[in-house]
Protein backbone atom coordinates (compact mmCIF):
# COMPACT_ATOMS: atom_id res chain seq x y z
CA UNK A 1 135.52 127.18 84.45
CA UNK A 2 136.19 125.15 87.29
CA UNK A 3 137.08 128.04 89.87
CA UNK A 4 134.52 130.58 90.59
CA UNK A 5 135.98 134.06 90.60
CA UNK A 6 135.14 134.27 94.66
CA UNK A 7 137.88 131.31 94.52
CA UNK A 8 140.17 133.13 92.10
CA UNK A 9 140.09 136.59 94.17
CA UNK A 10 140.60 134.60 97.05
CA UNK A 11 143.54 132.85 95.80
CA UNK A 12 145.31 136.63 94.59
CA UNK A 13 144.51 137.97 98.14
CA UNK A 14 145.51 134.79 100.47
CA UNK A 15 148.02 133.34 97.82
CA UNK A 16 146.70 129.60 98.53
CA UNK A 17 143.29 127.80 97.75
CA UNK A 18 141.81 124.52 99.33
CA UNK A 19 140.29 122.13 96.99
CA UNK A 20 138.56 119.52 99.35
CA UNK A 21 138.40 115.91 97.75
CA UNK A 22 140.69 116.55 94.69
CA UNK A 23 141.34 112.58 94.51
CA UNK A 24 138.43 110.56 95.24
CA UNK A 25 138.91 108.25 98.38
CA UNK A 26 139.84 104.97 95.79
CA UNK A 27 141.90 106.77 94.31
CA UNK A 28 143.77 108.55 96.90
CA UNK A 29 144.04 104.46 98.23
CA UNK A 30 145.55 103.78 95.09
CA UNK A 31 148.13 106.47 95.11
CA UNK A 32 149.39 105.52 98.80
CA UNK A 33 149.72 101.57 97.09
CA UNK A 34 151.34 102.90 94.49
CA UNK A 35 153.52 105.35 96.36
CA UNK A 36 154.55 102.58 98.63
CA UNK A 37 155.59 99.95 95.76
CA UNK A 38 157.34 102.63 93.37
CA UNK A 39 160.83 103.33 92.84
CA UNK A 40 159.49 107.36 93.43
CA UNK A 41 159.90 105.88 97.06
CA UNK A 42 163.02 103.95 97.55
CA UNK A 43 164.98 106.80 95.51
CA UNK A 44 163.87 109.64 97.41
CA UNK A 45 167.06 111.63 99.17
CA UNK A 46 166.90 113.19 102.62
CA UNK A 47 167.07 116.79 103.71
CA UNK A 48 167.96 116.99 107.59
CA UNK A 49 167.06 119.59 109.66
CA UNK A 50 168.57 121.49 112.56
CA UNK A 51 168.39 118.83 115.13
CA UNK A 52 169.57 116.25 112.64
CA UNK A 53 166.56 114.50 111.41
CA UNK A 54 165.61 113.69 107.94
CA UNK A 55 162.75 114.26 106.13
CA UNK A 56 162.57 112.33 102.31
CA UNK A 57 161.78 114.09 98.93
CA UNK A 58 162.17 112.59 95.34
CA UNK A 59 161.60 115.14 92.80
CA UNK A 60 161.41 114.21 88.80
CA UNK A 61 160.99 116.73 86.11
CA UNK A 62 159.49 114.84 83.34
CA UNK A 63 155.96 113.68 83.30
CA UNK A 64 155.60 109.73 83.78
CA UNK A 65 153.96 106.99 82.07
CA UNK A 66 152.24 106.37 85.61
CA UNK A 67 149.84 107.01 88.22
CA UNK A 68 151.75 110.09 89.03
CA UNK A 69 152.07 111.27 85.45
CA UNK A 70 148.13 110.76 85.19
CA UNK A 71 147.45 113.19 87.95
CA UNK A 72 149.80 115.86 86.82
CA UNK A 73 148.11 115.62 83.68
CA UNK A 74 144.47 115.46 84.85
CA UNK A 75 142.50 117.42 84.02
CA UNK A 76 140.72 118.68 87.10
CA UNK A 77 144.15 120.18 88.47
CA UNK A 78 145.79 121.30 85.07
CA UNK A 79 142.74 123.48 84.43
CA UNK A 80 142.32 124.89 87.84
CA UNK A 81 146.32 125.69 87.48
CA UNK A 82 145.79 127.36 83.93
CA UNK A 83 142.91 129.69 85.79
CA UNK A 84 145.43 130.61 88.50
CA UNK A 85 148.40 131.53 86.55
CA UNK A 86 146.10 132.77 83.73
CA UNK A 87 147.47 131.34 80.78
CA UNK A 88 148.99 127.90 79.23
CA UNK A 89 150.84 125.75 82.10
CA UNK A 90 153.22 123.19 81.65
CA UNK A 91 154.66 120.75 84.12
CA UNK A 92 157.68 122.21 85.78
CA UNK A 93 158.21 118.93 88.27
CA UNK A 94 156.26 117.10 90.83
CA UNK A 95 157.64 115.84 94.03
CA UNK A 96 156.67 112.90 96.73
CA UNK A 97 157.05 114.55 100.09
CA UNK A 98 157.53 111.45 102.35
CA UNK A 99 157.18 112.71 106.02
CA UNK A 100 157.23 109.57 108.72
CA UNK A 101 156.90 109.39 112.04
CA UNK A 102 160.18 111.00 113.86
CA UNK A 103 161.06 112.96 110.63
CA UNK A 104 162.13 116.22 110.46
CA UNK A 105 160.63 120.14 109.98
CA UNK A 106 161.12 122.17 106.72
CA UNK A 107 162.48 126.24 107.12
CA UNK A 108 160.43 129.06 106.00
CA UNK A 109 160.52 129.29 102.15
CA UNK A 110 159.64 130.23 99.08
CA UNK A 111 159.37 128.47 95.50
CA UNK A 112 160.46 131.02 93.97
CA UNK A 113 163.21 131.32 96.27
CA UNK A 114 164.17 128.00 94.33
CA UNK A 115 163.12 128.42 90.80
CA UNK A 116 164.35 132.08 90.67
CA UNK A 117 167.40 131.41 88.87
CA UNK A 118 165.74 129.65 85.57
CA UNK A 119 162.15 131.77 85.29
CA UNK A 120 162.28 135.57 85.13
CA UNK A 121 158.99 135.34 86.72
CA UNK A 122 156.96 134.06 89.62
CA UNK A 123 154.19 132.75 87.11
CA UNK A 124 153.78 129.30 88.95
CA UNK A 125 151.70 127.45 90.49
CA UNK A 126 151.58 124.12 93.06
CA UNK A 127 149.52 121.91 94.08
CA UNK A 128 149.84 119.84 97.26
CA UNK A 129 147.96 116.78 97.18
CA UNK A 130 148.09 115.19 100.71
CA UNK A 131 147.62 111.17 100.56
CA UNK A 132 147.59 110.60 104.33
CA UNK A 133 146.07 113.02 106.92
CA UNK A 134 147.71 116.09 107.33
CA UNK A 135 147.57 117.65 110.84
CA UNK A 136 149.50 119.62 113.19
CA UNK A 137 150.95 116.43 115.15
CA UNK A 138 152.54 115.16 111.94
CA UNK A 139 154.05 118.20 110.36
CA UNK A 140 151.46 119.73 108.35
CA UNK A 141 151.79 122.59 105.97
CA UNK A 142 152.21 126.11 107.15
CA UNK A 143 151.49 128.99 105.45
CA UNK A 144 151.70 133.01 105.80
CA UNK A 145 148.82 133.69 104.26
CA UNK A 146 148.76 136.83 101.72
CA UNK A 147 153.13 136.88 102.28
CA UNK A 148 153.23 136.11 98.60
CA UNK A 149 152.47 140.29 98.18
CA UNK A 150 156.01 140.41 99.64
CA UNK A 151 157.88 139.22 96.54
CA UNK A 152 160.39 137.20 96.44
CA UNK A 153 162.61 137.40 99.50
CA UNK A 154 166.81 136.14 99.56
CA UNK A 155 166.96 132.83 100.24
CA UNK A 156 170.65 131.09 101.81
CA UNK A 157 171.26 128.36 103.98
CA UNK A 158 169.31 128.43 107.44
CA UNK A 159 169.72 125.76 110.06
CA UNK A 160 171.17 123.22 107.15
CA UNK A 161 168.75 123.97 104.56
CA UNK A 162 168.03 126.65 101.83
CA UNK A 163 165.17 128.99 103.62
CA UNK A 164 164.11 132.83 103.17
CA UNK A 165 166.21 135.27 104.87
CA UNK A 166 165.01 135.12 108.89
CA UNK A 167 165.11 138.42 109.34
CA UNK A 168 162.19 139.75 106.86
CA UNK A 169 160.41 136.40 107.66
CA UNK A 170 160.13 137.76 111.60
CA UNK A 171 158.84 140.60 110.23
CA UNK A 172 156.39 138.85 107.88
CA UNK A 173 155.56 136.32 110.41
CA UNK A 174 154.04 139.48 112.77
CA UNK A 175 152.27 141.05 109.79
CA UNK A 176 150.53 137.83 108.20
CA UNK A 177 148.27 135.17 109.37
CA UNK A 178 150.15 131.71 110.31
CA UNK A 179 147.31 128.94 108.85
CA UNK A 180 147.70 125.38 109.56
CA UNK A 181 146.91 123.80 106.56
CA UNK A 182 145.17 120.15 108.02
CA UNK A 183 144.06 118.42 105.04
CA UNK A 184 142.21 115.43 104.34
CA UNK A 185 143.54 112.55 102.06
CA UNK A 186 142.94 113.52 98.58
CA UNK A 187 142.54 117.19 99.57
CA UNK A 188 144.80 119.44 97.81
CA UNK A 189 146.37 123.34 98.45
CA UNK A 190 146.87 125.12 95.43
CA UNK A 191 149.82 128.02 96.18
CA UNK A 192 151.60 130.90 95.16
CA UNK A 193 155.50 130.36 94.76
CA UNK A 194 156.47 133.38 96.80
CA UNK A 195 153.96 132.16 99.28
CA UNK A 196 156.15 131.38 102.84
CA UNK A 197 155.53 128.44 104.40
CA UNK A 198 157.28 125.51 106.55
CA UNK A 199 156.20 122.49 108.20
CA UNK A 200 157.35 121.06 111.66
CA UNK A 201 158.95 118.05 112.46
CA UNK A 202 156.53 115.17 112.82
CA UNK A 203 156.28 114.02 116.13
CA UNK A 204 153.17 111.54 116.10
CA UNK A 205 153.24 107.78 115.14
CA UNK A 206 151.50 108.28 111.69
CA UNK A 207 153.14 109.73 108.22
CA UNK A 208 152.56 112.51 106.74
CA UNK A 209 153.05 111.58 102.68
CA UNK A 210 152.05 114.20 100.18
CA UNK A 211 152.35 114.65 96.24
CA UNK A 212 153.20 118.06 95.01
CA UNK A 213 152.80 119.02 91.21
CA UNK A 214 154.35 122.04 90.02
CA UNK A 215 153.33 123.94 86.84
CA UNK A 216 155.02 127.11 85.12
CA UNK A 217 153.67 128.98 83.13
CA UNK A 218 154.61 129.10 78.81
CA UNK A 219 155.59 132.71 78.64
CA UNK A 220 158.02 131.94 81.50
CA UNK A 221 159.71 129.30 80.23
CA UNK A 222 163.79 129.14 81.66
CA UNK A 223 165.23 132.29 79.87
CA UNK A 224 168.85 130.91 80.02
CA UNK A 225 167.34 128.08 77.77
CA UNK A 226 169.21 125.42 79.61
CA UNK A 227 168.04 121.43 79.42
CA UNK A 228 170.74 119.98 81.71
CA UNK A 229 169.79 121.57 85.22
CA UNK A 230 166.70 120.20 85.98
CA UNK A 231 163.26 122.19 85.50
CA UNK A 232 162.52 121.52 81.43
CA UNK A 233 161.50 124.52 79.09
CA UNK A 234 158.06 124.52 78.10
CA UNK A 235 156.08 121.28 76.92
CA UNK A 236 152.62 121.07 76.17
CA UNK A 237 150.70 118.87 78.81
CA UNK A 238 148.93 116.26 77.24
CA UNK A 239 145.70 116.37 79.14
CA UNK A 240 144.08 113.15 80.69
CA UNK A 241 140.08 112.77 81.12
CA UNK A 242 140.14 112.41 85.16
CA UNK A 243 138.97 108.75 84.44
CA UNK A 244 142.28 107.82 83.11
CA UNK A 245 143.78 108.40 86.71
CA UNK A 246 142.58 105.48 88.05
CA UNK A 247 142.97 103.49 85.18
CA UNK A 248 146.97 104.70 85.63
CA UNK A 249 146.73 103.30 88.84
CA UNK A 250 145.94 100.08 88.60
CA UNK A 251 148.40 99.34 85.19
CA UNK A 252 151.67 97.46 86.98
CA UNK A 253 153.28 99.91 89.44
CA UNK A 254 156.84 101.08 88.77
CA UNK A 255 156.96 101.33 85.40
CA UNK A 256 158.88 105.20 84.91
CA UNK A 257 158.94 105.81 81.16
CA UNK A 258 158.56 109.46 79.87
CA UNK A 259 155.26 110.07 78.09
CA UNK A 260 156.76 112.30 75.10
């Protein structure tokens, strides 16, 4: 078990937990080399923002024969994940969140708010792994903490992007704690997909990079049983000793062949 059940009743009341030093400082190094030299980089897209600026996101579904791969399959997170959605998980997509300097914010939202159309149920779970300092100046996470009690809330397009409906998040916002979530490379937030939360524009000279794995639970595979849209239906993780993370790492960089 490696979540007490203080941290498992704390994740059910606040709908997020902090896991301090969830990549080791070489490897967290690693990630940011690898990050940089990676196609997951250069093909990212852009989402702009109200006032016109971009922030960059590449999102894959499939589990890589990589550095990336190795962490979505490690063990130390897919375990924690299994505790939190209390049963089998399976990897639903991970994401590079590639904030620089001058970028923009991200509108309130949910997950679920996302993924509601393939899972019948909010039985997933995230885990934000920031790679360089996250802190108010650059845009870091905010969350609502304990909105996820609110269900999931309409989601349509808000200031150019797909966010929860304004309205009920004025009311939540009044009702619920806004946290800062300031991490330290290599920390990582696990969350709650109807958890709200946003991040401003980043207005400081460093980057704010993060890698975000995403896990669904087996019973909720997608219902309408679709393989064309994005999201897979349930595949069992092959689990990697957290030694083999590293050992991803340093194999030649770029190489993006599926692990079946």
């Amino acid at each position: 078990m490696l979540l007490s059940q203080v941290e498992l009743d704390a994740y059910q009341a606040d709908g997020y937990l902090h896991v301090p030093r969830m990549l080791n400082p070489e490897e967290t190094a690693l990630l940011l080399q690898v990050a940089s030299e990676n196609q997951v980089a250069r093909r990212a897209r852009e989402a702009v923002d109200a006032q016109g600026q971009g922030a960059k996101v590449n999102i894959w579904d499939h589990v890589q024969d990589d550095m990336f791969g190795a962490i979505a399959s490690s063990r130390r997170i897919v375990e924690r994940g299994t505790q939190l959605v209390g049963e089998e998980i399976y990897h639903w997509h991970s994401k590079m969140m590639l904030k620089d300097p001058g970028t923009g914010a991200w509108e309130w939202h949910q997950d679920y708010g996302y993924w509601y159309g393939a899972c019948l149920y909010p039985s997933l779970v995230s885990c934000f792994i920031a790679v360089h300092p996250a802190t108010k100046a650059n845009g870091c996470l905010q969350v609502l903490r304990g909105s996820h009690r609110a269900g999931r809330i309409d989601h349509g397009v808000v200031n150019g992007q797909q966010g929860a409906d304004p309205a009920r998040v004025e009311q939540l916002a009044m009702r619920h704690e806004r946290v800062y979530v300031e991490l330290e490379p290599g920390s990582a937030l696990f969350f709650h997909p109807n958890l709200l939360h946003r991040s401003d524009a980043n207005s400081s000279e460093n980057p704010r990079w993060a890698l975000i794995c995403c896990y669904n639970a087996r019973s909720n595979s997608r219902f309408d049983g679709r393989t064309d849209a994005g999201h897979p239906p349930y595949s069992p993780i092959s689990v990697l000793l957290d030694s083999e993370v590293l050992e991803a790492g340093k194999r030649e960089p770029g190489r993006l062949k599926e692990r079946r």
